[in-house]
Every structure is written in C-alpha cells, then in structure tokens.
N, C-alpha and C. Protein backbone atom coordinates (compact mmCIF):
# COMPACT_ATOMS: atom_id res chain seq x y z
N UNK A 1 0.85 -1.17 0.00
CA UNK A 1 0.00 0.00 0.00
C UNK A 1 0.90 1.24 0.00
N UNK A 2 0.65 2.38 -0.94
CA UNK A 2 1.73 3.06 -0.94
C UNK A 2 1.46 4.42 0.16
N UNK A 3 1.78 4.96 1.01
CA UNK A 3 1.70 6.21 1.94
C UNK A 3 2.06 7.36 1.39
N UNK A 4 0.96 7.98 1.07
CA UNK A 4 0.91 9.16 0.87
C UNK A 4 1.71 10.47 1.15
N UNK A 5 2.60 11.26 1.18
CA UNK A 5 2.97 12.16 1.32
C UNK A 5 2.25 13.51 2.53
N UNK A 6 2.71 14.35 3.47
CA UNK A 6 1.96 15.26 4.17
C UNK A 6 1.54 16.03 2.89
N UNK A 7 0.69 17.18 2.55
CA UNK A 7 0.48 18.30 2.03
C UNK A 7 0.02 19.01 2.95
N UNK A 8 0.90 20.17 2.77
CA UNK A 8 0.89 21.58 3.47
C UNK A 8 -0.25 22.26 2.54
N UNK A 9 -0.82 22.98 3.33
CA UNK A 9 -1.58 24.24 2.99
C UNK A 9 -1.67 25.05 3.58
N UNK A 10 -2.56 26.18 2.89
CA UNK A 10 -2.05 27.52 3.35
C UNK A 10 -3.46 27.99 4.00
N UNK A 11 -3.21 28.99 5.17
CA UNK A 11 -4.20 28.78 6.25
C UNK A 11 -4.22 30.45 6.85
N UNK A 12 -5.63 30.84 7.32
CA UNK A 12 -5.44 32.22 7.80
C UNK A 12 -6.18 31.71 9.32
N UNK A 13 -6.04 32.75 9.80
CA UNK A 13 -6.86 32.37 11.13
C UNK A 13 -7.51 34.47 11.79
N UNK A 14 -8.79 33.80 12.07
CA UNK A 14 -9.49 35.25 12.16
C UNK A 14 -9.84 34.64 13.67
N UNK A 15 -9.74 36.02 14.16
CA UNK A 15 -10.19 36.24 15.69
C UNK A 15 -11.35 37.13 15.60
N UNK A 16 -12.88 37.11 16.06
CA UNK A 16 -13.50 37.83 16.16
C UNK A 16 -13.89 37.88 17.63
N UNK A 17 -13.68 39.41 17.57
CA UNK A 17 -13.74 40.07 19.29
C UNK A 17 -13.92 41.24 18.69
N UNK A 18 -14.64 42.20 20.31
CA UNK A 18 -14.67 43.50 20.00
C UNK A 18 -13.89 44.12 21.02
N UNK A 19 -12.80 42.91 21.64
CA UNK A 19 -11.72 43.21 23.03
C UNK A 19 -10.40 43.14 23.14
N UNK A 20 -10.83 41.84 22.03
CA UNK A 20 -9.00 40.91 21.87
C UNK A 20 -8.41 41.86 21.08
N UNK A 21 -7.04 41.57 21.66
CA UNK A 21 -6.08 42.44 20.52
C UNK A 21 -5.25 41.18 20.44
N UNK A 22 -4.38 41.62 19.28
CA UNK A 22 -2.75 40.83 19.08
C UNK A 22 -2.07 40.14 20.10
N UNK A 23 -2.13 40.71 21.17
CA UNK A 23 -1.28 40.38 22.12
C UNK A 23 -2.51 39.64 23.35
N UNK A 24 -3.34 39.82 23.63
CA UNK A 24 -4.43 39.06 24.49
C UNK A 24 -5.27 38.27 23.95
N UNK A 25 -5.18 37.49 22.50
CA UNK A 25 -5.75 36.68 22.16
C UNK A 25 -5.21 35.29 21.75
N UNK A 26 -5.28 34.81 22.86
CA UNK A 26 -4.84 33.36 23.03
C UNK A 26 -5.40 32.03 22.54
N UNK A 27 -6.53 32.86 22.40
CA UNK A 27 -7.26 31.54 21.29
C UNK A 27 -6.76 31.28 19.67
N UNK A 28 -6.84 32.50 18.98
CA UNK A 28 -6.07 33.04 17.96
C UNK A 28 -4.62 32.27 18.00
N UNK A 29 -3.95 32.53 18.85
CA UNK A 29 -2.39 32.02 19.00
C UNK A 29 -2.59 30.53 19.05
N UNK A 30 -3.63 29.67 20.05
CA UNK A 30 -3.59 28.80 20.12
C UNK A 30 -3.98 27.92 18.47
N UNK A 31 -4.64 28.30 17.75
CA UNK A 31 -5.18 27.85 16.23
C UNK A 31 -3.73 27.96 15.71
N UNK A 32 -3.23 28.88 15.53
CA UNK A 32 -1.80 28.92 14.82
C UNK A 32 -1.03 27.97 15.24
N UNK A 33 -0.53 27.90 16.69
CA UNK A 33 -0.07 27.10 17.01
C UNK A 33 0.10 25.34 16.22
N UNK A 34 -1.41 25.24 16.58
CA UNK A 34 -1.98 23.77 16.10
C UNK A 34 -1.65 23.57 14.52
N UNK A 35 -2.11 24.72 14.15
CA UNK A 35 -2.17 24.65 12.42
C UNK A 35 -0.38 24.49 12.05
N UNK A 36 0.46 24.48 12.83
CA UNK A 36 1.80 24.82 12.53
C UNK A 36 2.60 23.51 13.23
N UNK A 37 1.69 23.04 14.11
CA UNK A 37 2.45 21.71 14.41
C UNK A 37 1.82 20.46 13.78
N UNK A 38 0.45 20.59 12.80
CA UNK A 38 0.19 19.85 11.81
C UNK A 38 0.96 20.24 10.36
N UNK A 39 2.09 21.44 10.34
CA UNK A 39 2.82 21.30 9.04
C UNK A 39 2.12 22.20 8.25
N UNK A 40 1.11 22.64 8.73
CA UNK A 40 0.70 23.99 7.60
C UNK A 40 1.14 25.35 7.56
N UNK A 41 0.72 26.13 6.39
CA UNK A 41 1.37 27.55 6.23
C UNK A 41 0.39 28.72 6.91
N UNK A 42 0.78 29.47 7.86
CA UNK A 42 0.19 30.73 8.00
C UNK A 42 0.27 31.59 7.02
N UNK A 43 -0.81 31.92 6.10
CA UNK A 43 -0.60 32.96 5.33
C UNK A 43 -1.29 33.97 5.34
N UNK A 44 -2.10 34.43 6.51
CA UNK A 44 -2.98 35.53 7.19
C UNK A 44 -3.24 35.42 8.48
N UNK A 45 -3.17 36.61 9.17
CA UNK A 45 -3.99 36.04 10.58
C UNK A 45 -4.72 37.70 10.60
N UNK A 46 -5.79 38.02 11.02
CA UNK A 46 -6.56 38.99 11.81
C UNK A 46 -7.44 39.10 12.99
N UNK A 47 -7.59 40.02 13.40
CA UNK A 47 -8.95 40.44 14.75
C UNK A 47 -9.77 41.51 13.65
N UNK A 48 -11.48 40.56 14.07
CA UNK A 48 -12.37 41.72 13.50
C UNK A 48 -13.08 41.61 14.44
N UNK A 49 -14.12 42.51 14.36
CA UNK A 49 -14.97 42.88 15.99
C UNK A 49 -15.98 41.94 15.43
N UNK A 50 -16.89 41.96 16.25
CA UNK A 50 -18.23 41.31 15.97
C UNK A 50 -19.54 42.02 15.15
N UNK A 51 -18.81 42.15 14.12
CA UNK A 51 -20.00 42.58 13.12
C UNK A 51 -19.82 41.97 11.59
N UNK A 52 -21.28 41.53 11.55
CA UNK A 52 -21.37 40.67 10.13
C UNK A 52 -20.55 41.00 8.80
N UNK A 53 -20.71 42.25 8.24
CA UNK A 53 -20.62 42.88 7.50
C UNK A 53 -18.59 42.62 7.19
N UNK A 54 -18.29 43.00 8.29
CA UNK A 54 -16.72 43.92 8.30
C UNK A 54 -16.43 41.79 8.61
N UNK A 55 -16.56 40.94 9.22
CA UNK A 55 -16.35 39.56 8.99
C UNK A 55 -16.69 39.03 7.58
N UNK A 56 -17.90 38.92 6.73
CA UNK A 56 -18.22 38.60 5.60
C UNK A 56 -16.72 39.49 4.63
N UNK A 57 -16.55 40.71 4.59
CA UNK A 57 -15.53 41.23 3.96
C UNK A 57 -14.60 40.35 3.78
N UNK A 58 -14.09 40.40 5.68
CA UNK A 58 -12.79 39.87 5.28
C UNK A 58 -12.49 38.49 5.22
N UNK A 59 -13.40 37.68 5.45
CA UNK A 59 -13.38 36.27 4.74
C UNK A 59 -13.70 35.96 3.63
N UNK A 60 -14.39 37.46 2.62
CA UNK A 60 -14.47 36.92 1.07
C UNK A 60 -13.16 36.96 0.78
N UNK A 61 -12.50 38.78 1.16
CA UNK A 61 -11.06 38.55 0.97
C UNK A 61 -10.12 37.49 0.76
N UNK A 62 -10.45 36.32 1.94
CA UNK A 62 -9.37 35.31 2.36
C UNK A 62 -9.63 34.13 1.32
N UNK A 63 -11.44 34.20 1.26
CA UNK A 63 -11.39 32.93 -0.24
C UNK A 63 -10.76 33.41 -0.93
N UNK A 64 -10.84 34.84 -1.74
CA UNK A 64 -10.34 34.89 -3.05
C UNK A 64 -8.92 35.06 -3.07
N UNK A 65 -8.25 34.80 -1.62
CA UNK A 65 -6.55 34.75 -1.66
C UNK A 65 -6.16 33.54 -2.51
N UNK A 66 -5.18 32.83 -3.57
CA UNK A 66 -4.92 32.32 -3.76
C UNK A 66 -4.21 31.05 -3.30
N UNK A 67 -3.33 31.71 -2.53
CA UNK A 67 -2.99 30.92 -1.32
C UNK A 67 -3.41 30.13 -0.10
N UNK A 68 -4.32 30.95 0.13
CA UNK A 68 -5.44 30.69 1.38
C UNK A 68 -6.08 29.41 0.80
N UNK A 69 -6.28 28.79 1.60
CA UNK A 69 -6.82 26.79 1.56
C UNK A 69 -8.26 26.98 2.50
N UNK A 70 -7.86 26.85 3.55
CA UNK A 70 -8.31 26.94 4.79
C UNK A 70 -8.14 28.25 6.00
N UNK A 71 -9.71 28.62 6.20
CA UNK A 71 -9.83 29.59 6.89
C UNK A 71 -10.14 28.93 8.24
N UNK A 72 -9.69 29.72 9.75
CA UNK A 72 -10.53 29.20 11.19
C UNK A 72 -10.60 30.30 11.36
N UNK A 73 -12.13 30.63 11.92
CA UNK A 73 -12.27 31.62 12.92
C UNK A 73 -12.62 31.30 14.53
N UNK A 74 -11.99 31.79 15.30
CA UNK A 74 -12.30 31.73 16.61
C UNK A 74 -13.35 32.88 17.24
N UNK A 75 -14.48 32.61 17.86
CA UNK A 75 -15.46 33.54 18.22
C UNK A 75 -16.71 34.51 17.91
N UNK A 76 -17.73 34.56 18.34
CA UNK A 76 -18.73 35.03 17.77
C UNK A 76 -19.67 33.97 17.26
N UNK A 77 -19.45 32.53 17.77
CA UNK A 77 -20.17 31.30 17.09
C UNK A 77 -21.21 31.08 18.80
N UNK A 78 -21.53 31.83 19.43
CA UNK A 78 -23.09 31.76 20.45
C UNK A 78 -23.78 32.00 19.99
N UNK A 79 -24.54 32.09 21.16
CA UNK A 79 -26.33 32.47 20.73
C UNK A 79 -26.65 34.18 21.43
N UNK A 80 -25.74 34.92 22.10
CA UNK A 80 -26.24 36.41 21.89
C UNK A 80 -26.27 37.06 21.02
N UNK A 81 -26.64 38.03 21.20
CA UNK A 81 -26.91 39.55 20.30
C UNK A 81 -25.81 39.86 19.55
N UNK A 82 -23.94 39.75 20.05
CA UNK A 82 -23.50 40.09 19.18
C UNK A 82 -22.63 38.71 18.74
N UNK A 83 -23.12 37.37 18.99
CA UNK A 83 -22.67 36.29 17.61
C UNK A 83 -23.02 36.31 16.65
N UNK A 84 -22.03 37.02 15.78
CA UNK A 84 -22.73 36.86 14.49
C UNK A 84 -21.53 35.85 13.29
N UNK A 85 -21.00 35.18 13.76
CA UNK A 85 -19.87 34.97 13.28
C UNK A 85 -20.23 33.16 12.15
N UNK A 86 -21.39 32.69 12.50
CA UNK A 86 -21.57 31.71 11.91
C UNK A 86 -22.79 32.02 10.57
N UNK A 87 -23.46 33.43 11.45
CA UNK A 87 -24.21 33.98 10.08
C UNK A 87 -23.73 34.80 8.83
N UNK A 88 -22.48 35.63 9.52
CA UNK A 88 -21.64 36.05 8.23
C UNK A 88 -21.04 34.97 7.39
N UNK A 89 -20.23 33.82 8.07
CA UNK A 89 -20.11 32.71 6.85
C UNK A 89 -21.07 32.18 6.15
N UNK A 90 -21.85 31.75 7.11
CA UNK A 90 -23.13 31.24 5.98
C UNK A 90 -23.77 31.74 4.53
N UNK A 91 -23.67 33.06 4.75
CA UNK A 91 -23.80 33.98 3.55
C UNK A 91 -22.83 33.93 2.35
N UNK A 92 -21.80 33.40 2.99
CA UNK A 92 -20.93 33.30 2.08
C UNK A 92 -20.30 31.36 1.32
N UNK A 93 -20.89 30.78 2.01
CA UNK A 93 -20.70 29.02 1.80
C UNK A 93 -21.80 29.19 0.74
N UNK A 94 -20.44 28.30 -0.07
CA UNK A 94 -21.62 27.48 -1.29
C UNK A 94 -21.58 25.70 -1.36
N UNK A 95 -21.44 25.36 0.18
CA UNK A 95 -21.62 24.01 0.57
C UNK A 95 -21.47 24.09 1.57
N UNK A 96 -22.46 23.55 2.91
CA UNK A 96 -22.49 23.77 4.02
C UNK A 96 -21.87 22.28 4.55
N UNK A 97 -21.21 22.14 5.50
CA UNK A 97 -20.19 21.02 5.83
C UNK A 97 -21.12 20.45 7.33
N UNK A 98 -22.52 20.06 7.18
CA UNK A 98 -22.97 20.62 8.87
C UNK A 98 -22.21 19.21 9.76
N UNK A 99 -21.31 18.17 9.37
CA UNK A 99 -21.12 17.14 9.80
C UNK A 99 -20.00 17.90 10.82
N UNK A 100 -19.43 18.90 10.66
CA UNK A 100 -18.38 19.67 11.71
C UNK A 100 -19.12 19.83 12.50
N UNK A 101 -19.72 20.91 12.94
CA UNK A 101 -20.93 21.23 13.98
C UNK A 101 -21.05 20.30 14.82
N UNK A 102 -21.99 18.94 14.01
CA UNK A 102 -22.62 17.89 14.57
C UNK A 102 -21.73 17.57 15.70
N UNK A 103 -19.94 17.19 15.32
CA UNK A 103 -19.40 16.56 15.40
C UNK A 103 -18.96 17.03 16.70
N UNK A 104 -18.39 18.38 16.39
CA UNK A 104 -17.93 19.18 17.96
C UNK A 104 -18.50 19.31 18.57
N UNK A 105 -19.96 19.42 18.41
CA UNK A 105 -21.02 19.53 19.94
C UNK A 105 -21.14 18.08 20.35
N UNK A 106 -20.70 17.21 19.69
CA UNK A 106 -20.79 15.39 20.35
C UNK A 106 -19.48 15.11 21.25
N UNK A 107 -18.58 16.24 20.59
CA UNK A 107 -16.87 15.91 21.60
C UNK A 107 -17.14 17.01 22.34
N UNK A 108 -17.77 17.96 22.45
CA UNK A 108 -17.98 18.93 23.25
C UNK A 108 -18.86 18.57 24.69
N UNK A 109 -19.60 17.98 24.18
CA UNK A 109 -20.70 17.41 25.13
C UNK A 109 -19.89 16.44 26.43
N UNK A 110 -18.75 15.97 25.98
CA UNK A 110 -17.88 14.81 26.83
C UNK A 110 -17.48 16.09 27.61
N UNK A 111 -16.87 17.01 27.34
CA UNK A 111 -16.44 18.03 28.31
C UNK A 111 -17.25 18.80 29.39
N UNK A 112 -18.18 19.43 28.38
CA UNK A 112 -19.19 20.39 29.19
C UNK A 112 -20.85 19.90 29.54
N UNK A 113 -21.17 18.69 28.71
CA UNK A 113 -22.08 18.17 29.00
C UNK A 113 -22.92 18.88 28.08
N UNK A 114 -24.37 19.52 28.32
CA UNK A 114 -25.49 19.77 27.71
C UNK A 114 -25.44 21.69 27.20
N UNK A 115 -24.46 22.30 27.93
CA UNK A 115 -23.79 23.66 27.56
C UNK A 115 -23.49 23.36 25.92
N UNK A 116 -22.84 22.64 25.53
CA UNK A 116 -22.34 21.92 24.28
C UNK A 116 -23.81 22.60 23.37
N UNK A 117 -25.14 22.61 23.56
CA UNK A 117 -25.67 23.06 23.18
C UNK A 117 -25.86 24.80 22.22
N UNK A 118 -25.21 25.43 23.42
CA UNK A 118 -24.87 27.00 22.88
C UNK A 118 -24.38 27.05 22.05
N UNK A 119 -23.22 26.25 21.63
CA UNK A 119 -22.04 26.22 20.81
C UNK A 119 -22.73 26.06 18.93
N UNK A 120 -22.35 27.25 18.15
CA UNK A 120 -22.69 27.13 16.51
C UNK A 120 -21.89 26.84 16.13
N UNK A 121 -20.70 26.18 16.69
CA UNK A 121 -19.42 25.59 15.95
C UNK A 121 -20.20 25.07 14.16
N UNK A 122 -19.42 25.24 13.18
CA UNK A 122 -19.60 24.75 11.97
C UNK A 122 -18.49 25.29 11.61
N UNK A 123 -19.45 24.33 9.22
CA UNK A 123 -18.01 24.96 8.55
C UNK A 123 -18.56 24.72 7.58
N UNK A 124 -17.94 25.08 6.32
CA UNK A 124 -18.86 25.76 5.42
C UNK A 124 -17.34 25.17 3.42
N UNK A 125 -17.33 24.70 2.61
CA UNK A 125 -17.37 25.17 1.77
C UNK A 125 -17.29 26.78 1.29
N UNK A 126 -16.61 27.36 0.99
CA UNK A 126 -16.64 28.65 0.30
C UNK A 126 -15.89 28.91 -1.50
N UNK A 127 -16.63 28.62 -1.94
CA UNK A 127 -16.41 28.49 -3.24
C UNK A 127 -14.86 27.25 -3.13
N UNK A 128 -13.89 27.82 -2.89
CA UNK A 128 -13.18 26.35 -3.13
C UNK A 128 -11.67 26.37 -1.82
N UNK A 129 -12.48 26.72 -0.76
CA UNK A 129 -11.91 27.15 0.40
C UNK A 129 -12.70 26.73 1.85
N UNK A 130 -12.23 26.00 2.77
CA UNK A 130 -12.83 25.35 3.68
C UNK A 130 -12.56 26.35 4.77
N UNK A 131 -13.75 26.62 5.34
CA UNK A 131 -14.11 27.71 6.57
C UNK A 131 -14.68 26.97 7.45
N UNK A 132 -13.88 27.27 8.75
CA UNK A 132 -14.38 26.38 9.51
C UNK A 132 -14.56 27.81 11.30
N UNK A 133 -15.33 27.58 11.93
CA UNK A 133 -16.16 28.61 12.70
C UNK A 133 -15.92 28.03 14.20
N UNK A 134 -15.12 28.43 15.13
CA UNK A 134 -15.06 28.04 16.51
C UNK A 134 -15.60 29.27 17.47
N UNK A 135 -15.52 27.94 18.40
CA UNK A 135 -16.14 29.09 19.88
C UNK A 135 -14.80 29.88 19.91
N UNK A 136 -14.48 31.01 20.72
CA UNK A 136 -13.69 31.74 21.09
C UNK A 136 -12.44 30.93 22.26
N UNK A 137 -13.07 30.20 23.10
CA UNK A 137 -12.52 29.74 24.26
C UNK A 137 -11.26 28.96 23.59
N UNK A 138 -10.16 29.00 24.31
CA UNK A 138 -9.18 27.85 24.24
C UNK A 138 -9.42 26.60 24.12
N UNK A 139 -9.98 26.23 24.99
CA UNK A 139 -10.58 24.66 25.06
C UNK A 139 -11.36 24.33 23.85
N UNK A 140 -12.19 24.94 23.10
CA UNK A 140 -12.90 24.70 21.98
C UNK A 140 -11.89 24.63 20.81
N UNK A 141 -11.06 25.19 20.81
CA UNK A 141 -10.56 25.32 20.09
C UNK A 141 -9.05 24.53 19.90
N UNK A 142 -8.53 23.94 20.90
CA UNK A 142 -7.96 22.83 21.38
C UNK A 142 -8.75 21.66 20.81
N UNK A 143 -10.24 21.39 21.34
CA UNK A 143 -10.72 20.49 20.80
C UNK A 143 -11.12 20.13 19.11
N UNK A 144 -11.32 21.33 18.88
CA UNK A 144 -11.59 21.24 17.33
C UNK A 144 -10.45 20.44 16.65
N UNK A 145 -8.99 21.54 17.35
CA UNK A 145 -7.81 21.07 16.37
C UNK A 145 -7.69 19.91 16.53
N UNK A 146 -7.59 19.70 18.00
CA UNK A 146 -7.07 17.86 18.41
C UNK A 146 -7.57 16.63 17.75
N UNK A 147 -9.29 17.23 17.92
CA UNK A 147 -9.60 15.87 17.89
C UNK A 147 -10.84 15.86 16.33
N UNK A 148 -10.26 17.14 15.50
CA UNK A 148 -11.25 16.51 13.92
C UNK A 148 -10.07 17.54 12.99
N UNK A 149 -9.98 18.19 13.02
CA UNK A 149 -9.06 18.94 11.99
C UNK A 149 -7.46 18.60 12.04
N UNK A 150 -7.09 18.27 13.22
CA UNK A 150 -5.72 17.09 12.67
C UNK A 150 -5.66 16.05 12.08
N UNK A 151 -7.16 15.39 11.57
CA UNK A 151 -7.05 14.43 10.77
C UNK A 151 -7.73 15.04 9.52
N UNK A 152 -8.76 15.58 10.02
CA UNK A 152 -9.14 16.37 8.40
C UNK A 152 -8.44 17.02 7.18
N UNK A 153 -7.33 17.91 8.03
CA UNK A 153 -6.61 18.71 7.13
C UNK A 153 -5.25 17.94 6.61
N UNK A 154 -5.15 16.16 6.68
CA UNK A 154 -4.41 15.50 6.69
C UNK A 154 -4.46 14.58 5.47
N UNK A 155 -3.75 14.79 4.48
CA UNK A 155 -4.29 13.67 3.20
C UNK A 155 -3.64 12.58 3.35
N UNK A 156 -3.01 12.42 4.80
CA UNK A 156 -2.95 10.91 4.90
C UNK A 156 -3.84 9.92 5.78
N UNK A 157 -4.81 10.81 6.06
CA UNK A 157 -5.69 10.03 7.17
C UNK A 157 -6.77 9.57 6.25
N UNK A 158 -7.12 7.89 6.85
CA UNK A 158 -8.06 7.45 5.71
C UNK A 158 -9.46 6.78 6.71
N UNK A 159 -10.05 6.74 6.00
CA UNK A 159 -11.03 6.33 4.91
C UNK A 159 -10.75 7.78 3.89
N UNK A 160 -10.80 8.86 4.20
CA UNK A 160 -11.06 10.05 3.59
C UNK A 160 -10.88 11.22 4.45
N UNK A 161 -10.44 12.42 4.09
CA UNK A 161 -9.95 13.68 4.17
C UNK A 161 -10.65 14.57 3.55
N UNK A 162 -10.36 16.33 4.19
CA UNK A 162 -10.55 17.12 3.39
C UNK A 162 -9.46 17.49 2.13
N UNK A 163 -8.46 17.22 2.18
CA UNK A 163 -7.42 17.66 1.79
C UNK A 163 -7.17 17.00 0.37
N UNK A 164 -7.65 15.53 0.32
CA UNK A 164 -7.54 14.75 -0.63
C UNK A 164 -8.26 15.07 -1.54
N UNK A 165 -9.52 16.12 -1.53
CA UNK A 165 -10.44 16.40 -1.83
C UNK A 165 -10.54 17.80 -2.14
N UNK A 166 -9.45 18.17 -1.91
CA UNK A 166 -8.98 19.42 -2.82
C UNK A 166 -8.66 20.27 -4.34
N UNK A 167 -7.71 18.95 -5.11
CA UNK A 167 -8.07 19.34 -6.11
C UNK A 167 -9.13 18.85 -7.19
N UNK A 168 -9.66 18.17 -6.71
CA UNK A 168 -11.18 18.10 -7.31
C UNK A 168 -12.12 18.98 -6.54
N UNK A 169 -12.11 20.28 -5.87
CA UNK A 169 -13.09 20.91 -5.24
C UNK A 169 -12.22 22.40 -5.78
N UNK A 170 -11.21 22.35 -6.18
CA UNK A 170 -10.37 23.47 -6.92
C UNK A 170 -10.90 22.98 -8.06
C-alpha cells in the first residue's frame, strides 16, 4: 500500500472580538499554534470585531486569496446579540459542511455536557476554500484542532480527508 505524502496548505486564522487584541488573544495564537504543528502555512492572521458585515468582507477577501486553503475563525459562534460569526459565513458558503458542527457539539458534550448546546461551531465550503467557525474559548478550540481537523486537514488520514479532496473541489 503506498503512503501518501503530508500536504501543506495555506491557512489564515481570524479572531472575532470586539476586546482581543494581538497580544491578548490566546485563542487566535492557540489555532496557529496547532495549524503549525500539523505542518501547515500561516498565510494571514486577523482580529475583527463582531460585526457581520466587516467579517463577511474579510473572509471573502481570504477565499479569493490564492494561497489561502483553509480559513478558522475563533469567536462570535453563540447564541447572543453580538454572535454573528456563523451567520456572516453562511452567507458566504456554497456548501455547508454541517457534519463539523454535529461533530464538535458530540466531543464537546464529553467536556461540558449539555452547555455543548450554545455552541454554533460549523463549517462551510466557500467556493473552493474550507471555513471552519469556533467558539472563542481555548478549550474549543484545542478540541476542534485535536480531535477533527488534525485528521481532516491530513491527506494521509483514511477512509477520507478534506485535503484529498482538494483538487477536485479546486
């Protein structure tokens, strides 16, 4: 059986807050982190506040980067007044991925139990760019990477990958 090769890709990571900066956003750092000890490229990182509009921007921006593969955003994926962070992607997916979601509120649920509920974790297709939507917290975002996007973003993990599934979705 022959083993596949890693492929690197290229990856931005958005922080939405209307608090965090550069330097106090540890969730942000923590995604990079992960994305960099699975072998991928940082090729953007930002903080946008919590508004639809100025998020939809700058994640059309990041699809139509060339480089850009894979987008994460950390925050703005609740249920108050100012989450808006799973409705600005949505607007913009032209294939909704809801098996992410499903998936993190089922590994979420082992942690926090029935809270796991609040959580709009998803991910989305964007024309030919995988967006994927976290809670803000460390721990969510620990979990995402650990335990579905270190094998997702992996074209050697099998039955199937996102990654393998790239250039037929390019």
């Amino acid at each position: 059986m022959d083993q596949q090769d890693f492929v690197a890709v290229g990856c931005a990571v958005i922080t939405v807050s209307d608090t965090r900066t550069l330097q106090t956003d540890t969730s942000g750092k923590l995604a990079i982190e992960k994305l960099d000890e699975m072998g991928h490229r940082l090729v953007a990182r930002s903080i946008v506040p919590d508004d639809k509009r100025r998020i939809q921007a700058l994640v059309a921006s990041y699809v139509a980067h060339n480089e850009i593969d894979v987008v994460v955003l950390t925050g703005g994926s609740g249920i108050t007044r100012r989450d808006v962070t799973p409705d600005a992607v949505a607007a913009l997916g032209t294939k909704h991925i809801p098996g992410f979601g499903e998936l993190f509120r089922m590994l979420s649920y082992q942690d926090i139990g029935t809270s796991a509920i609040q959580s709009r974790a998803d991910a989305w297709l964007c024309e030919s760019t995988l967006v994927f939507v976290l809670p803000g917290s460390r721990n969510a975002v620990a979990l995402a990477m650990d335990k579905i996007l270190v094998e997702q973003l992996d074209v050697r993990h099998k039955p199937c990958n996102f990654i393998q599934l790239m250039p037929r979705i390019k």
